[in-house]
N, C-alpha and C. Protein backbone atom coordinates (compact mmCIF):
# COMPACT_ATOMS: atom_id res chain seq x y z
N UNK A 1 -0.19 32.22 146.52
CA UNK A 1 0.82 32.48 145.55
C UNK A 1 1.80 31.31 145.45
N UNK A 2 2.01 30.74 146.64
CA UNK A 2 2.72 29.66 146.58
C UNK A 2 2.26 28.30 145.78
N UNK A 3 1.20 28.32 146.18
CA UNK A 3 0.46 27.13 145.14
C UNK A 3 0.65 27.27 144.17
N UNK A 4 0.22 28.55 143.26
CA UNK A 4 -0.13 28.92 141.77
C UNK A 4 1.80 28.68 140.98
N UNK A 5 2.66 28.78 142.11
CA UNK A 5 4.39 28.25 141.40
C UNK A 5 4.40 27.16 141.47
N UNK A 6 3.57 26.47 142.24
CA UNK A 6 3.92 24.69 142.21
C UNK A 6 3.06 24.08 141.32
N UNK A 7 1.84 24.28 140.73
CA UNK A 7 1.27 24.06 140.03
C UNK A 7 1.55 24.59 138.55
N UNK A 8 2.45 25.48 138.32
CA UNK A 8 3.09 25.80 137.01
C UNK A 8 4.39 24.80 137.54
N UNK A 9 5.30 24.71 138.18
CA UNK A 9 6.37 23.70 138.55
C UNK A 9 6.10 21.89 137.73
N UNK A 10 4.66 21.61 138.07
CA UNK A 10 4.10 20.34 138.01
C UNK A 10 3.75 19.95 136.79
N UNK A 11 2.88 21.37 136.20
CA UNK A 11 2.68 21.24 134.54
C UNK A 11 3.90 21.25 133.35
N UNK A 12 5.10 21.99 134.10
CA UNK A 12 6.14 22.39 132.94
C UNK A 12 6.77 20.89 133.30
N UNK A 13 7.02 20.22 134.46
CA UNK A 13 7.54 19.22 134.44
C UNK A 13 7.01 17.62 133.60
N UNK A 14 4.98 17.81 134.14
CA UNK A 14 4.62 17.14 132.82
C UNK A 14 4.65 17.44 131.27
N UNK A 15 4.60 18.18 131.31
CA UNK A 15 4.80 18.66 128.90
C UNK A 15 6.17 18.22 129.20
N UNK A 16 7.34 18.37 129.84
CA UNK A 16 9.14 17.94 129.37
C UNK A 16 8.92 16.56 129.33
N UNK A 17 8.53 15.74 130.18
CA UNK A 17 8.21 14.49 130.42
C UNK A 17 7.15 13.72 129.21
N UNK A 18 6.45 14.68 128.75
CA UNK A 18 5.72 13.89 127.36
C UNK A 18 6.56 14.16 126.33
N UNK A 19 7.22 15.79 126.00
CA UNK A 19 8.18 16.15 124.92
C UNK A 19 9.44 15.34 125.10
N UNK A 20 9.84 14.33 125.90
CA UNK A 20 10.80 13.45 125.80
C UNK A 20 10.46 11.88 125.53
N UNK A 21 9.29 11.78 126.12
CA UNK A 21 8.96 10.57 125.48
C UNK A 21 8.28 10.78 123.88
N UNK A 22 7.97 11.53 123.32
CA UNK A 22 7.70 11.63 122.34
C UNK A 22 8.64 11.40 121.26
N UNK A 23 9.71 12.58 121.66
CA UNK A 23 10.98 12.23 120.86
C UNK A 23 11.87 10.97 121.01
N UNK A 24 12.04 10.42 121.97
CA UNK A 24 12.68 8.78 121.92
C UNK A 24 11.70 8.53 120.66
N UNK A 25 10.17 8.02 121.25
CA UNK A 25 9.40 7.18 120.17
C UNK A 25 9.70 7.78 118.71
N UNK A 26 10.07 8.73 117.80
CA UNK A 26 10.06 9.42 117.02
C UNK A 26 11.35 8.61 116.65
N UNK A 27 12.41 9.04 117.01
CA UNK A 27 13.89 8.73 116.96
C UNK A 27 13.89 6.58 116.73
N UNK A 28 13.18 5.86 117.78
CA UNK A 28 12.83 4.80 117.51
C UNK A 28 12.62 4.22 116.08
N UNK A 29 11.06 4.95 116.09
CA UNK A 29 10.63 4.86 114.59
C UNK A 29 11.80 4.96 113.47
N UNK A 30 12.63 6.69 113.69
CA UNK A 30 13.12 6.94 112.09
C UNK A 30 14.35 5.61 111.96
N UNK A 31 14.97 5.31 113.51
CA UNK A 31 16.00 4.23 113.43
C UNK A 31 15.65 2.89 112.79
N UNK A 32 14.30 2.61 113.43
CA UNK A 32 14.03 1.09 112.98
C UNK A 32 13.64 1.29 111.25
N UNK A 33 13.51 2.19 110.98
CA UNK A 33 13.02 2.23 109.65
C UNK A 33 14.51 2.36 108.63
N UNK A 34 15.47 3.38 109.22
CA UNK A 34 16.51 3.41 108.32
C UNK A 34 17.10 2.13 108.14
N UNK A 35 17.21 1.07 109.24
CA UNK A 35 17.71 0.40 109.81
C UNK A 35 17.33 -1.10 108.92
N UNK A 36 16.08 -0.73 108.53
CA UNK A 36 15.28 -1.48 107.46
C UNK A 36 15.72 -1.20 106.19
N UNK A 37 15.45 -0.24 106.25
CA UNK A 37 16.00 0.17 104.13
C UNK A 37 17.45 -0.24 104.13
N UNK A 38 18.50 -0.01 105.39
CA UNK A 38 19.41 -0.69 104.84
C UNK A 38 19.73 -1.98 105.07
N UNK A 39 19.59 -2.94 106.01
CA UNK A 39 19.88 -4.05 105.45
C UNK A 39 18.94 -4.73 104.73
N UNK A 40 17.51 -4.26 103.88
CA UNK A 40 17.11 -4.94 103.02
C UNK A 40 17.45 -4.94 101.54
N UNK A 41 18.58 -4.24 101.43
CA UNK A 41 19.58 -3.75 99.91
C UNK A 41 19.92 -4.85 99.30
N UNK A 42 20.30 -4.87 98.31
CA UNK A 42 20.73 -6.14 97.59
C UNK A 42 22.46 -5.75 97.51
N UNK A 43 23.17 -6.75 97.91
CA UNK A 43 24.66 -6.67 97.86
C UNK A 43 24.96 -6.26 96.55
N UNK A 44 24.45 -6.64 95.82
CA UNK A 44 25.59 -5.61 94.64
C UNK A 44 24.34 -4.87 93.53
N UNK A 45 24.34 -4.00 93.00
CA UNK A 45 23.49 -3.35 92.19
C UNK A 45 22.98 -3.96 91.12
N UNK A 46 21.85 -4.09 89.77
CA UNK A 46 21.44 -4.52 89.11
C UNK A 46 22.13 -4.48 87.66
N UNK A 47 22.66 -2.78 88.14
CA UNK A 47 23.81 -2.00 87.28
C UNK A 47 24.78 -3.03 86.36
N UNK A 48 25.60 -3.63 87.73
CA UNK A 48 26.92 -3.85 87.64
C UNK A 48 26.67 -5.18 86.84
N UNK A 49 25.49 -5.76 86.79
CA UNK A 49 26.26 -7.32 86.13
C UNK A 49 26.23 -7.73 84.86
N UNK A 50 27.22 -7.93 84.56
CA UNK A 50 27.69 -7.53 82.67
C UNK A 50 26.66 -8.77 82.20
N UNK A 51 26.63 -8.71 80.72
CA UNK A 51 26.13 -9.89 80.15
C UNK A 51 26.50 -11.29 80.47
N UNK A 52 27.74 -11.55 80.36
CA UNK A 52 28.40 -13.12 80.78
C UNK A 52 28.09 -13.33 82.04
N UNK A 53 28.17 -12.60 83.20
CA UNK A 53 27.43 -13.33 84.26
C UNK A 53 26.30 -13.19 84.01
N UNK A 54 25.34 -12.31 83.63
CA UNK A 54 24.11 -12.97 83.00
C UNK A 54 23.54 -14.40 82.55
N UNK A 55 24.25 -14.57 81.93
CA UNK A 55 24.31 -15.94 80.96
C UNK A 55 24.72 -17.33 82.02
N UNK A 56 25.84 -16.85 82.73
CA UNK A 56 26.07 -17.72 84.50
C UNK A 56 25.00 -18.13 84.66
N UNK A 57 24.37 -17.33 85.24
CA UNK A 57 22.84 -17.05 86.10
C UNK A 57 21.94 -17.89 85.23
N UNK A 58 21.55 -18.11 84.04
CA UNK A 58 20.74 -18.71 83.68
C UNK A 58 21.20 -19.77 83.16
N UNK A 59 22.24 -20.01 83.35
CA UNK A 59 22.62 -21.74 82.77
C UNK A 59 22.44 -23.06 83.71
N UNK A 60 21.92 -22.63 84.97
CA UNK A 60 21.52 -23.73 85.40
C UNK A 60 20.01 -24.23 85.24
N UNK A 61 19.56 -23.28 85.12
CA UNK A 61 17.98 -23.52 84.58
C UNK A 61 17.80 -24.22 83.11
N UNK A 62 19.30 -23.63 82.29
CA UNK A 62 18.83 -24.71 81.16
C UNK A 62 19.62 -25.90 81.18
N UNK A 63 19.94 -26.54 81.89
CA UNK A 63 20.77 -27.40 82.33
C UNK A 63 19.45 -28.57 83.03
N UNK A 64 18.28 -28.15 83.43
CA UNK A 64 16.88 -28.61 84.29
C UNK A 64 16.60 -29.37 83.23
N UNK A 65 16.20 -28.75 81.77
CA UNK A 65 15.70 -29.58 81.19
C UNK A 65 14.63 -29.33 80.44
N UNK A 66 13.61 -30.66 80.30
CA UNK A 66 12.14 -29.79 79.84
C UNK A 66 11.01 -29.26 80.65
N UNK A 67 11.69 -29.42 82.07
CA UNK A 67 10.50 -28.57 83.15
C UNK A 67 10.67 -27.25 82.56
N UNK A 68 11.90 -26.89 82.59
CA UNK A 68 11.91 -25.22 82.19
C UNK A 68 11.01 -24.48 80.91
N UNK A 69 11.20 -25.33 79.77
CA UNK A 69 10.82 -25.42 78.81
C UNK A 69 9.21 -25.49 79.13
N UNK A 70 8.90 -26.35 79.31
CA UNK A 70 7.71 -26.38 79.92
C UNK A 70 6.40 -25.15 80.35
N UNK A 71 7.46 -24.82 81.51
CA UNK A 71 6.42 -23.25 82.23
C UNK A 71 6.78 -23.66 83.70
N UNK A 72 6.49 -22.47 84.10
CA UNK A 72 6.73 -22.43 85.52
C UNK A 72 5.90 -23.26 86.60
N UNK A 73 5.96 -23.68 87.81
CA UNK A 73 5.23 -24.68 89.21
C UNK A 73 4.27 -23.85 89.20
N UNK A 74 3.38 -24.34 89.17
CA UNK A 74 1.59 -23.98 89.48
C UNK A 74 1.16 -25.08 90.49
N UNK A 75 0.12 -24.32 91.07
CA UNK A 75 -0.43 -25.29 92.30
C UNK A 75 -2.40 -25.13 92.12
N UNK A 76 -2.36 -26.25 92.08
CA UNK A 76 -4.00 -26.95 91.99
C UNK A 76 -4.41 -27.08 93.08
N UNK A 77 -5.25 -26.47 93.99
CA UNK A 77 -6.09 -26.91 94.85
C UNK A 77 -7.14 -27.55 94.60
N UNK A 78 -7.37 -28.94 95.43
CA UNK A 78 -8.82 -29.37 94.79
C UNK A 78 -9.65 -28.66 96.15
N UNK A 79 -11.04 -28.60 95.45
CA UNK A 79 -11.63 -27.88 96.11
C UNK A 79 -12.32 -28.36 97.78
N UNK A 80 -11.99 -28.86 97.41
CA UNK A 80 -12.75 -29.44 99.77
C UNK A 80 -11.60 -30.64 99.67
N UNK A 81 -11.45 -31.09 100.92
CA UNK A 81 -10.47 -31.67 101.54
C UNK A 81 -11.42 -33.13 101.10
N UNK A 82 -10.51 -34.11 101.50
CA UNK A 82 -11.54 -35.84 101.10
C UNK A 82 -11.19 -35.96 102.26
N UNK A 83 -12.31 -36.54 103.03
CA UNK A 83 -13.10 -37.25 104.27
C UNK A 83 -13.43 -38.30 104.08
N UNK A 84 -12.54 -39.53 105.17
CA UNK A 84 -12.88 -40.64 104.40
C UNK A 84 -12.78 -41.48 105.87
N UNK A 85 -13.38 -42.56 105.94
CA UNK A 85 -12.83 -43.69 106.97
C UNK A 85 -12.02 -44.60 106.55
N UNK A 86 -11.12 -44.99 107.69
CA UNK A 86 -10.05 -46.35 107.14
C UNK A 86 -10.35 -47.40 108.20
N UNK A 87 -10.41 -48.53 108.03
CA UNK A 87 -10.19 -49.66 109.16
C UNK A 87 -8.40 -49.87 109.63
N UNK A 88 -8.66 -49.73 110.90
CA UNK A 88 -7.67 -49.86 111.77
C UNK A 88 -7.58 -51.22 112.46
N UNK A 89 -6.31 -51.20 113.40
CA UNK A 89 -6.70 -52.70 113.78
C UNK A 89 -6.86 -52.58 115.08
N UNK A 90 -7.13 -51.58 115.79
CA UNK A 90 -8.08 -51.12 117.08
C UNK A 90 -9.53 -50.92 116.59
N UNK A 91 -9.11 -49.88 116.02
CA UNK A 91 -10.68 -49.49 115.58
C UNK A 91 -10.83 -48.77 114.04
N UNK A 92 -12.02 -48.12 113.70
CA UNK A 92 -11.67 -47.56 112.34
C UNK A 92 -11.20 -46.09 112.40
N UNK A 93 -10.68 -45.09 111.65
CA UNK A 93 -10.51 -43.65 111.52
C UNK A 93 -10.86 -43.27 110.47
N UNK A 94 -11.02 -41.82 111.21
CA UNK A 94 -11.61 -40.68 110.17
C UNK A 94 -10.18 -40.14 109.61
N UNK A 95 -10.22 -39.88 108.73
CA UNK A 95 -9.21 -38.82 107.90
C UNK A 95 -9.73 -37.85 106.96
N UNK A 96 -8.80 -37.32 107.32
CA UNK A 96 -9.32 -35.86 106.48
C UNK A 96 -7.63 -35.16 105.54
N UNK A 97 -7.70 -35.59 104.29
CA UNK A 97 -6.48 -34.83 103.55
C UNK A 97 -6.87 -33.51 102.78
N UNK A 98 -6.25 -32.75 102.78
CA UNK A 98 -6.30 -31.53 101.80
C UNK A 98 -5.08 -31.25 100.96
N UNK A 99 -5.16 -31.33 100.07
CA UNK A 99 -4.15 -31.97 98.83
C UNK A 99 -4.34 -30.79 97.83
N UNK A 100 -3.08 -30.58 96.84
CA UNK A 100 -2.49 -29.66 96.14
C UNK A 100 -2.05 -30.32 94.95
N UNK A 101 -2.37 -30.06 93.85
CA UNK A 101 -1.38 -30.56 93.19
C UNK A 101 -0.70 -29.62 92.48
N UNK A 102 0.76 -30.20 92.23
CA UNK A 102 1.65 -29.50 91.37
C UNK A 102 2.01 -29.36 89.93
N UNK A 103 1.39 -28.44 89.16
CA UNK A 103 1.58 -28.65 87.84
C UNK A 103 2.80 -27.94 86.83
N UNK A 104 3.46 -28.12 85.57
CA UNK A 104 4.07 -27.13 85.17
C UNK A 104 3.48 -26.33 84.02
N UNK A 105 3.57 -24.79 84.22
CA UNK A 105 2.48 -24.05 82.98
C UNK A 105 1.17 -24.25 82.90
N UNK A 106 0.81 -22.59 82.63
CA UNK A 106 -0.46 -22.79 82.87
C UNK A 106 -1.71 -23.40 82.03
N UNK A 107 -1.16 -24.07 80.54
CA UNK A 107 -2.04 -24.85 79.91
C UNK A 107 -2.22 -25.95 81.11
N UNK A 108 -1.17 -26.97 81.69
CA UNK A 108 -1.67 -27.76 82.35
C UNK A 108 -2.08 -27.52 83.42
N UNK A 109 -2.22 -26.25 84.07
CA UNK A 109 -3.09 -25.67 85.26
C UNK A 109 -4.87 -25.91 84.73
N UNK A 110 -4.57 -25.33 83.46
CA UNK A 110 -6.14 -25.30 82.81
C UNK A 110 -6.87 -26.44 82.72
N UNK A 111 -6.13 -27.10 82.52
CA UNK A 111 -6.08 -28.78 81.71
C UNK A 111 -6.39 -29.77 83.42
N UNK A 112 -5.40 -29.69 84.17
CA UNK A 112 -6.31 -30.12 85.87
C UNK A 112 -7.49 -29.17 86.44
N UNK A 113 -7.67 -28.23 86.29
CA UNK A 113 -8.54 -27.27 86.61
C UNK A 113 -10.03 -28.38 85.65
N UNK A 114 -9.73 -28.75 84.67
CA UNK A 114 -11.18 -28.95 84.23
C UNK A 114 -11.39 -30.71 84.28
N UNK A 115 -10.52 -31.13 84.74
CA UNK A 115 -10.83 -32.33 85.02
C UNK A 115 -10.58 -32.68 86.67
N UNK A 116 -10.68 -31.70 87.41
CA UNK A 116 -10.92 -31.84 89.00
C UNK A 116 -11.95 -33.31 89.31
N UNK A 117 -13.10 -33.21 88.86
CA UNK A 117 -14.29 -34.41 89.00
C UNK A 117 -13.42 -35.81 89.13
N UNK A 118 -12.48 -35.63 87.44
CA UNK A 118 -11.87 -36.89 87.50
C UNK A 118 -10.78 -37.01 88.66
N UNK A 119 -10.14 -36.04 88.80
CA UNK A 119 -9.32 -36.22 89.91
C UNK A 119 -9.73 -36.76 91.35
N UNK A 120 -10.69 -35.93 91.60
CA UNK A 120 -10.95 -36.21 92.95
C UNK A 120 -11.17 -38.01 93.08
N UNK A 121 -12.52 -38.03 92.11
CA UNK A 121 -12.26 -39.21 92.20
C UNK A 121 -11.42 -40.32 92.03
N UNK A 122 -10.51 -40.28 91.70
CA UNK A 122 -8.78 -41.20 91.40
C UNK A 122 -8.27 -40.91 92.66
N UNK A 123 -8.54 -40.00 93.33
CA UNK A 123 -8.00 -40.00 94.78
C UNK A 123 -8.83 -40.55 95.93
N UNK A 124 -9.75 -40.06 95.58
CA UNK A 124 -10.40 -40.78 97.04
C UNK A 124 -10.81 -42.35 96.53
N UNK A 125 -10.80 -43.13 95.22
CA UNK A 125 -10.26 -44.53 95.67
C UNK A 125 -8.69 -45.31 95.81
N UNK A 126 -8.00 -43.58 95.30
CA UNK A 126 -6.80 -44.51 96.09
C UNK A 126 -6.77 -44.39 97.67
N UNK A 127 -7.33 -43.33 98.23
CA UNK A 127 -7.36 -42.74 99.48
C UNK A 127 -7.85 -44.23 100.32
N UNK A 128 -9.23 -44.78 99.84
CA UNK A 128 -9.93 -45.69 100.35
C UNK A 128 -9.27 -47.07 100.50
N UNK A 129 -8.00 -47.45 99.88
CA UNK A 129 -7.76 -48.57 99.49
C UNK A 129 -6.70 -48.76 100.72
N UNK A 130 -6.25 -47.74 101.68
CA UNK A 130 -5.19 -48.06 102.82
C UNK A 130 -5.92 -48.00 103.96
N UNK A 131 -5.01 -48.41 105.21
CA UNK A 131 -5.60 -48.55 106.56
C UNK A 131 -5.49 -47.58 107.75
N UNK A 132 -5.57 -47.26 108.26
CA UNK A 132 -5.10 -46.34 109.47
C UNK A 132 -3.46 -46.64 109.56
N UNK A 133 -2.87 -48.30 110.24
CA UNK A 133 -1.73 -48.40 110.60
C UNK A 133 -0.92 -48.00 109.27
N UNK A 134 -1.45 -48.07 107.92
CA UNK A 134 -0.48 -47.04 107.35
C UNK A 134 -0.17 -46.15 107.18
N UNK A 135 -0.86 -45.42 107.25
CA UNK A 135 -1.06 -43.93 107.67
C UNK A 135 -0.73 -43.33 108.67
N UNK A 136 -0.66 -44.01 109.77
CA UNK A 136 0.12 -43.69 111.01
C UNK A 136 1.83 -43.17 111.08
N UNK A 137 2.49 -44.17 109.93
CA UNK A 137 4.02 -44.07 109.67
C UNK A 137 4.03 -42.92 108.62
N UNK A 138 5.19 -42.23 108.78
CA UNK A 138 5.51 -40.94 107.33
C UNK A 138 5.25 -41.73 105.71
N UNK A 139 6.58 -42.63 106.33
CA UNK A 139 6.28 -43.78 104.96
C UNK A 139 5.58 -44.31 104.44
N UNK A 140 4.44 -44.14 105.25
CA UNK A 140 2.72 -44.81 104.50
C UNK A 140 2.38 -44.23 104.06
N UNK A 141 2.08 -42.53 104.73
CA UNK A 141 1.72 -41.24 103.82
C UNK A 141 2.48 -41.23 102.62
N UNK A 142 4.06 -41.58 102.44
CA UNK A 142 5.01 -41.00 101.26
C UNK A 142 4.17 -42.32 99.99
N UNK A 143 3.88 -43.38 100.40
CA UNK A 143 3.26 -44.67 100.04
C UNK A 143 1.75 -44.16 99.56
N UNK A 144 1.80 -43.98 100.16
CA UNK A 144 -0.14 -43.40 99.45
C UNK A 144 0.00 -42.41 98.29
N UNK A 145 1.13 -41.32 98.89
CA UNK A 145 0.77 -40.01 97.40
C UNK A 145 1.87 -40.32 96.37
N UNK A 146 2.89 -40.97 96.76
CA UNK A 146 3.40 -41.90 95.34
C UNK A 146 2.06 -42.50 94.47
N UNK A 147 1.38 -43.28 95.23
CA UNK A 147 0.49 -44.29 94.81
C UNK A 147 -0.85 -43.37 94.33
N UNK A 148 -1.40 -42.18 94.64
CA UNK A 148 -1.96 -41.61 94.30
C UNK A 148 -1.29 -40.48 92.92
N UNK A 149 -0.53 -39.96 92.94
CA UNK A 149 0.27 -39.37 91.98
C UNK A 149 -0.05 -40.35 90.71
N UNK A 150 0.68 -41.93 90.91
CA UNK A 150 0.17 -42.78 89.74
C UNK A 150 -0.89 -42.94 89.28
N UNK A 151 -1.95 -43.05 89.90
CA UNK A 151 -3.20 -43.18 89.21
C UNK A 151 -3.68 -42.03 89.09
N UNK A 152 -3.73 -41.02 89.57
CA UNK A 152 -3.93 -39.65 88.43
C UNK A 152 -3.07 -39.26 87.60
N UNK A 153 -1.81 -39.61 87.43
CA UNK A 153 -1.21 -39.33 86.14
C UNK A 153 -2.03 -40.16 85.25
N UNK A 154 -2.23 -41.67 85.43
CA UNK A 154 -3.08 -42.84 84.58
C UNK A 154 -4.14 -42.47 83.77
N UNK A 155 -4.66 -41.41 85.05
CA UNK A 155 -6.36 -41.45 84.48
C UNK A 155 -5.78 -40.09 83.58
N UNK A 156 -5.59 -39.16 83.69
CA UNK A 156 -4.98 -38.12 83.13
C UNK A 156 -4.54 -38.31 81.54
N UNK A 157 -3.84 -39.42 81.29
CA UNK A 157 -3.08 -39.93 80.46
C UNK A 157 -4.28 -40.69 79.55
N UNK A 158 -5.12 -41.33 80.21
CA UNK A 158 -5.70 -41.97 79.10
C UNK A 158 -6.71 -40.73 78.55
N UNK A 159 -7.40 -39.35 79.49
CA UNK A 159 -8.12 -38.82 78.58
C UNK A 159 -7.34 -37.74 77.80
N UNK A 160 -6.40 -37.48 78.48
CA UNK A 160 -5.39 -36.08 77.52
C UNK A 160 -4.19 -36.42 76.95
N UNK A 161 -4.07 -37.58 77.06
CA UNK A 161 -2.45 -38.14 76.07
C UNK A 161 -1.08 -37.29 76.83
N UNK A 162 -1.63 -36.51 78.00
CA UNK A 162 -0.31 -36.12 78.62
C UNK A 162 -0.18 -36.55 80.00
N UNK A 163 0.58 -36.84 80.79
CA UNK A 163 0.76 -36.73 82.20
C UNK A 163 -0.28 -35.17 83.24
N UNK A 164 0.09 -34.43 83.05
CA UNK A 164 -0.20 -33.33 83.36
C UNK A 164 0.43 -32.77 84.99
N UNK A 165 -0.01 -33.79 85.70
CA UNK A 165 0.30 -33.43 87.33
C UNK A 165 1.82 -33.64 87.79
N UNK A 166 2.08 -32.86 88.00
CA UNK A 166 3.74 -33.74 88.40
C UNK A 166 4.18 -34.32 89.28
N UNK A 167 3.29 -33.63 90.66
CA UNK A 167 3.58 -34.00 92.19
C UNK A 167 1.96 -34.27 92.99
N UNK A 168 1.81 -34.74 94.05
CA UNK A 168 0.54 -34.98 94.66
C UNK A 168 1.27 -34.29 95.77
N UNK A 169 0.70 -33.35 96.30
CA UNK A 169 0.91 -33.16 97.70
C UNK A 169 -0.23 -32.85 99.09
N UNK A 170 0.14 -33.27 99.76
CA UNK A 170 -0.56 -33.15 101.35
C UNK A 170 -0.51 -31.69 102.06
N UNK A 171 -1.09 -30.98 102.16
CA UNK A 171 -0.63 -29.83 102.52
C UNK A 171 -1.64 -29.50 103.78
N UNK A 172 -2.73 -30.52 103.85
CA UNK A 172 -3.37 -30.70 105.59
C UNK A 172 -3.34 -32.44 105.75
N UNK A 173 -3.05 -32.98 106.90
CA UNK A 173 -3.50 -33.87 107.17
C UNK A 173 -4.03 -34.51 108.82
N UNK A 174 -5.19 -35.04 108.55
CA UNK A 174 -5.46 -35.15 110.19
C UNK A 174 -6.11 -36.72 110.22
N UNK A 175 -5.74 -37.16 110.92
CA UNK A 175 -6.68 -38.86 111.23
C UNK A 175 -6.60 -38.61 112.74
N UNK A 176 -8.39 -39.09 113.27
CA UNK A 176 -8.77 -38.85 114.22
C UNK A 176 -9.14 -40.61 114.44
């Protein structure tokens, strides 16, 4: 008889011991969650802002220029990274860039989208034309996609009469 009270003693003490950790975790949850909805609020309501600050709000965008006018930053991936060797003045390297370009609106998304072929190639002979030790410094990289930016705007320009690309960017780079 004595057993059969310590063994109800042992069980009521395990279920209190799970019915309390249960409820912390519960209480956890509803906290971290309220805790979320409110500081992800926006300081003042959508309600409140009259027309003239309206008009605030968008006068610096027309103040930009003809990017705005334009269309919004689009991004061109070309499709595989360019793999290339450079001569060094130890030895030669491999490089490998994976490059983006930046366009505005999506006619000129369309418009690099179908002349990728030409692109790539305007890059990988500007790619080919530097050395490792330049590439080594930031400033050689900033030196190359200046210098690459130009000659695909070039080639760009002589078949579509527009610029199209605005920015060249690096968005992997590795030399081994």
């Amino acid at each position: 008889m004595a057993e059969e009270t310590s063994l109800e003693i042992e069980e009521t003490g395990k279920s209190k011991k799970k019915l309390v950790i249960i409820i912390v975790a519960v209480l956890l949850i509803v906290g971290g969650a309220a805790g979320y909805f409110f500081m992800s609020g926006s300081d003042a309501p959508v309600e409140t802002l009259d027309e003239e600050t309206a008009m605030s709000a968008d006068a610096p965008s027309a103040a930009v220029g003809d990017s705005a006018e334009i269309g919004s930053a689009l991004y061109v991936s070309m499709p595989r990274p360019f793999v290339f060797n450079v001569p060094g003045s130890s030895r030669d390297r491999i490089v490998q860039i994976k490059v983006q370009l930046l366009v505005r609106g999506e006619v000129n998304e369309e418009t690099a989208k179908k002349h990728i072929p030409l692109i790539e190639g305007t890059l990988l002979s500007v790619f080919s034309t530097t050395t490792a030790d330049e590439l080594s410094t930031s400033s050689g990289k900033e030196t190359l996609r200046f210098s690459a930016l130009e000659k695909v705007q070039k080639a760009l320009m002589d078949v579509e009469g527009s610029k199209v690309i605005e920015r060249v960017l690096f968005t992997g780079f590795v030399m081994q």
